[in-house]
Protein backbone atom coordinates (compact mmCIF):
# COMPACT_ATOMS: atom_id res chain seq x y z
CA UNK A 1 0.00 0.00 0.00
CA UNK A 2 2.96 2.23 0.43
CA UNK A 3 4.27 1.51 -2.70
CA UNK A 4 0.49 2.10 -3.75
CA UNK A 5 0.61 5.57 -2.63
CA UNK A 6 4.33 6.73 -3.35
CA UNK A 7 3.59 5.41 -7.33
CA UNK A 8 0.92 7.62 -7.41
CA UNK A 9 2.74 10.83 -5.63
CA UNK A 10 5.14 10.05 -8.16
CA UNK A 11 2.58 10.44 -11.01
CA UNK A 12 1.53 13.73 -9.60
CA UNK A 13 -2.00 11.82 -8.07
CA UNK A 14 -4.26 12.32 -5.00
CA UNK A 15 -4.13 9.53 -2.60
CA UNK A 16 -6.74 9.48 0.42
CA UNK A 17 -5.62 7.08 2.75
CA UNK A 18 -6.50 8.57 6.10
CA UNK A 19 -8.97 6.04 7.29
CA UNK A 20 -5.90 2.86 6.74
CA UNK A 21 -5.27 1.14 10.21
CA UNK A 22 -4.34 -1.38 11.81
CA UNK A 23 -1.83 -2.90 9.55
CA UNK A 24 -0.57 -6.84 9.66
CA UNK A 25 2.08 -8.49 7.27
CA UNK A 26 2.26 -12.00 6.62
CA UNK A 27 5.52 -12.81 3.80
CA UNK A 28 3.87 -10.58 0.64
CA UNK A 29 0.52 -9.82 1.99
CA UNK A 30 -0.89 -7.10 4.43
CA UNK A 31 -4.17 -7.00 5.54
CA UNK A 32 -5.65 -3.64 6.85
CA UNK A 33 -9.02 -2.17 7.63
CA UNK A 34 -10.00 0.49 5.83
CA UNK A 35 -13.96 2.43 5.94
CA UNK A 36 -14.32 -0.30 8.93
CA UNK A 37 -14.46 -3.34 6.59
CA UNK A 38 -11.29 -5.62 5.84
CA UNK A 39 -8.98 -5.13 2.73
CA UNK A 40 -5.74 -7.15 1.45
CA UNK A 41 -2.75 -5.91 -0.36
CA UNK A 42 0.58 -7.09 -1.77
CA UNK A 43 3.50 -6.20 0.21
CA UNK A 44 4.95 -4.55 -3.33
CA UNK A 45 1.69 -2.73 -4.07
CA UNK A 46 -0.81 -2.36 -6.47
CA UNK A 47 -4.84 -2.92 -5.78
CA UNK A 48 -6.17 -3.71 -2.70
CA UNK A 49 -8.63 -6.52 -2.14
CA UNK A 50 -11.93 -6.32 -0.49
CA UNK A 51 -12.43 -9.02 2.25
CA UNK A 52 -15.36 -8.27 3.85
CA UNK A 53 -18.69 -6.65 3.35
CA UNK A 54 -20.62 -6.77 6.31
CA UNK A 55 -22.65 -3.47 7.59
CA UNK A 56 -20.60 -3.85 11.00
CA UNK A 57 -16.75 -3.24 11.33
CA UNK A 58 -13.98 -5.43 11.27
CA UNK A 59 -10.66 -4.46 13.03
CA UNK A 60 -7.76 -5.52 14.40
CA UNK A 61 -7.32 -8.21 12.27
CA UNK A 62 -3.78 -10.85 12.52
CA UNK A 63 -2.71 -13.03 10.31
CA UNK A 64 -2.21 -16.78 11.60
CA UNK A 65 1.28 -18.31 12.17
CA UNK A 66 1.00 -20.05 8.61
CA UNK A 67 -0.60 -17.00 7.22
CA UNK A 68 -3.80 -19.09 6.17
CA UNK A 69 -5.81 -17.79 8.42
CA UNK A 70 -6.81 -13.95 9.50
CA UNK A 71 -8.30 -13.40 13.39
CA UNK A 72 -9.96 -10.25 13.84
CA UNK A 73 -12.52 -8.22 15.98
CA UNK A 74 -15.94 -7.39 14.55
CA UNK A 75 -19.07 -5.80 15.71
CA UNK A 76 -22.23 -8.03 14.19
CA UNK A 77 -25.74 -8.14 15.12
CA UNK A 78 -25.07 -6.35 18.54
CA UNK A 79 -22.01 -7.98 19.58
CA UNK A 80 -18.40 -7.32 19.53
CA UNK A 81 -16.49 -10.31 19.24
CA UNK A 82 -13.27 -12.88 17.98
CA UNK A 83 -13.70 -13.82 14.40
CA UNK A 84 -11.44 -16.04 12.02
CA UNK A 85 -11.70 -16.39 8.34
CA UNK A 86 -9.74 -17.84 5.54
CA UNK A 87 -6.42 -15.41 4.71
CA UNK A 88 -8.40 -15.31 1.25
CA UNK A 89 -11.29 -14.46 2.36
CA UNK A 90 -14.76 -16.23 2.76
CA UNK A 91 -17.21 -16.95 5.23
CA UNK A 92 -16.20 -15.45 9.15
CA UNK A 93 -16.62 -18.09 12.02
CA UNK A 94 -17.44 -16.81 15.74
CA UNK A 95 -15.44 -17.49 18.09
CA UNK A 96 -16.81 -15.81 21.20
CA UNK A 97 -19.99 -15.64 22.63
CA UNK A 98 -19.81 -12.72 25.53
CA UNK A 99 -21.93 -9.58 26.32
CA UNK A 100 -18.29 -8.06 27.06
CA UNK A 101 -16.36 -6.23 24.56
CA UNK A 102 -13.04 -8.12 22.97
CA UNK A 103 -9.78 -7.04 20.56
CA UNK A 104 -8.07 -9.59 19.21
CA UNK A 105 -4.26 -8.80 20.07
CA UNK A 106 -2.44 -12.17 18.35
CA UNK A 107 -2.28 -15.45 17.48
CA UNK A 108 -0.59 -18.04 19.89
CA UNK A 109 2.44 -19.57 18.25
CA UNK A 110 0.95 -22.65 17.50
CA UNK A 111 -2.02 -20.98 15.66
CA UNK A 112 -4.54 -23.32 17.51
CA UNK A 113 -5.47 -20.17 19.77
CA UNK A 114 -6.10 -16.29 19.74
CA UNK A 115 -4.99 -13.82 22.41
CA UNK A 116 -7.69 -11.28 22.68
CA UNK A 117 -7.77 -8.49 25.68
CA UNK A 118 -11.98 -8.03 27.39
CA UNK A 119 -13.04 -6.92 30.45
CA UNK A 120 -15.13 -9.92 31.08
CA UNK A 121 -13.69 -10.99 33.95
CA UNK A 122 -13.06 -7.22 35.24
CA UNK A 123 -15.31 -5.16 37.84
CA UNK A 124 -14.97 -2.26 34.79
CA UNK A 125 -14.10 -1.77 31.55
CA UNK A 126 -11.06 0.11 32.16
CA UNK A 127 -9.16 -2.78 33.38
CA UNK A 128 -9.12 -5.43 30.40
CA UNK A 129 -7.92 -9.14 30.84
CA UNK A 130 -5.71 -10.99 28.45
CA UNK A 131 -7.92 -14.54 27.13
CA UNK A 132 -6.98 -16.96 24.61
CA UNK A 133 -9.52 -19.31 22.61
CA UNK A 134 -9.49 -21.95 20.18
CA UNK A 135 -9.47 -21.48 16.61
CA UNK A 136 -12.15 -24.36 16.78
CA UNK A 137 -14.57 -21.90 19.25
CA UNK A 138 -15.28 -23.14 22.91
CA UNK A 139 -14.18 -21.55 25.97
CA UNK A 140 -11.83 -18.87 26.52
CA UNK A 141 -9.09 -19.21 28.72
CA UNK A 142 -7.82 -16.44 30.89
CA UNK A 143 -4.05 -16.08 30.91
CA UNK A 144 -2.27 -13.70 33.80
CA UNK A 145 -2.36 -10.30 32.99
CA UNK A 146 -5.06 -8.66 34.32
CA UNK A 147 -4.14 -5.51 32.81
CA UNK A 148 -3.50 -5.58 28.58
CA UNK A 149 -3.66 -3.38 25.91
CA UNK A 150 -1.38 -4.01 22.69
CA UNK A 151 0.13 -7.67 23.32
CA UNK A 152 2.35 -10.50 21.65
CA UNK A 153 3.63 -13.48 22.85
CA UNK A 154 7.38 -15.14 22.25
CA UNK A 155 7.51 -18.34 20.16
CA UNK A 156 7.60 -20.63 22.48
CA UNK A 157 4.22 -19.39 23.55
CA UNK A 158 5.74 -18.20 27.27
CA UNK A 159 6.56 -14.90 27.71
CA UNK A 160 4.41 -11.87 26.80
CA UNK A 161 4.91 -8.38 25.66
CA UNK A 162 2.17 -5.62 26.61
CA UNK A 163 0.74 -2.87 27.40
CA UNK A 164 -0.50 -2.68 30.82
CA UNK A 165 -2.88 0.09 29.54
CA UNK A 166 -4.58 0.39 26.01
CA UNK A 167 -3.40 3.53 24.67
CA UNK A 168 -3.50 2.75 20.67
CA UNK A 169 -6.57 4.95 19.93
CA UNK A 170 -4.97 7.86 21.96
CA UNK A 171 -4.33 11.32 19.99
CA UNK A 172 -1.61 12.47 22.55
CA UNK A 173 1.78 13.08 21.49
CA UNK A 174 4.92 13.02 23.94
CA UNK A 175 2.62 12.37 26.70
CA UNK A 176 4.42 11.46 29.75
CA UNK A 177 1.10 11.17 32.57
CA UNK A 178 -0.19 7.96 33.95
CA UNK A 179 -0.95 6.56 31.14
CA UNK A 180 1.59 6.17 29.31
CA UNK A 181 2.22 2.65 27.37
CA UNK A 182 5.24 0.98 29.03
CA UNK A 183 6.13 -2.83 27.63
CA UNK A 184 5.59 -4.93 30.29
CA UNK A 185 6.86 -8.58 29.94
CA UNK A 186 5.29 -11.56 31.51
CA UNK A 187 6.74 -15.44 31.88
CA UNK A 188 4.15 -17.65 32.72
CA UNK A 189 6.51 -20.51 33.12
CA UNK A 190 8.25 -19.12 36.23
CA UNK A 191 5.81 -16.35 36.73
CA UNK A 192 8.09 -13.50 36.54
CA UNK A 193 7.07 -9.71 35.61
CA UNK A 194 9.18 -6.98 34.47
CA UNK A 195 8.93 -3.63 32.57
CA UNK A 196 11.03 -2.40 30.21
CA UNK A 197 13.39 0.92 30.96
CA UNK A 198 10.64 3.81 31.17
CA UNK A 199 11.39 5.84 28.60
CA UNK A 200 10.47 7.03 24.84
CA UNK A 201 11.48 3.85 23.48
CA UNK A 202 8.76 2.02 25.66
CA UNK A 203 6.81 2.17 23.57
CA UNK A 204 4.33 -0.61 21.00
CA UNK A 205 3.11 2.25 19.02
């Protein structure tokens, strides 16, 4: 898409791209949300591809370990939940079923589960919980942190990288109050926690 748009600066044209978020990359593919519905790109440029269609919005959304798959947040008939769908596109499958809001955040390592952040378990919505569950549906599975924002997970499906707080929709710049988005780290094997050094580089966005 970046290609996309410096061809066409080149070429003297308007490009409108002020509604792109939420980028993933997966080898030669990116997959972005765009007017709130789902669109796929090559890596190199050229025309983006229109996954989804649905009235509600699609966000969020992570491409699988193997890159066959794409998990994503989406807010049908009412609800706000975890979705999967072939990388390709097709038909989305639901994964949760819960009155409390989710974001998908990434894929475990062995792409059987997605890592989503909710406040279901939470006596408010300012405090969201890290869950996992299976690509297959069932139930979710609450893992540690009680506190998550932006999150990823090491490859051997351990340790944890997030943000304590979820700051990504924020319009602040240099903001240095109480919420600011320090990377915590989590092992769940030994159940260690640490931060990392608190300053401008502490940051996941």
């Amino acid at each position: 898409m970046i290609a996309t748009m410096l061809a066409a600066a080149a070429l003297g044209q308007s490009v409108d791209a002020r509604l792109l978020r939420f980028p993933d990359i997966y080898k030669d593919r990116i997959v972005f949300t765009y007017g709130g519905d789902l669109w796929l790109v090559s890596s190199e440029g050229g025309t983006a591809r229109k996954l989804t269609n649905h009235p509600g919005s699609e966000i969020l959304a992570k491409f699988s370990p193997d890159g066959t798959k794409i998990a994503f947040t989406a807010s049908y008939d009412g609800n706000t939940d975890v979705y999967v769908m072939p990388s390709e596109g097709g038909e989305p499958k639901r994964l949760t079923f819960h009155p409390g809001i989710v974001y998908v955040t990434d894929w475990m390592p062995d792409g059987k589960s997605i890592m989503f952040r909710s406040p279901r378990e939470a006596i408010s919505n300012r405090y969201l919980g890290a869950f996992t569950v299976s690509v297959d549906g069932g139930t979710a599975k609450a893992l540690p942190m009680k506190e998550c924002g932006l999150a990823t997970v090491s490859p051997d499906g351990n340790t944890f990288a997030y943000n304590r707080v979820s700051t990504e929709n924020a319009a602040w710049k240099h903001y240095r109050g109480g919420l600011q988005s320090y990377i915590s780290f989590f092992d769940k094997s030994t159940n260690k926690y640490w931060e990392m050094k608190h300053d401008e580089s502490a940051y996941l966005w």
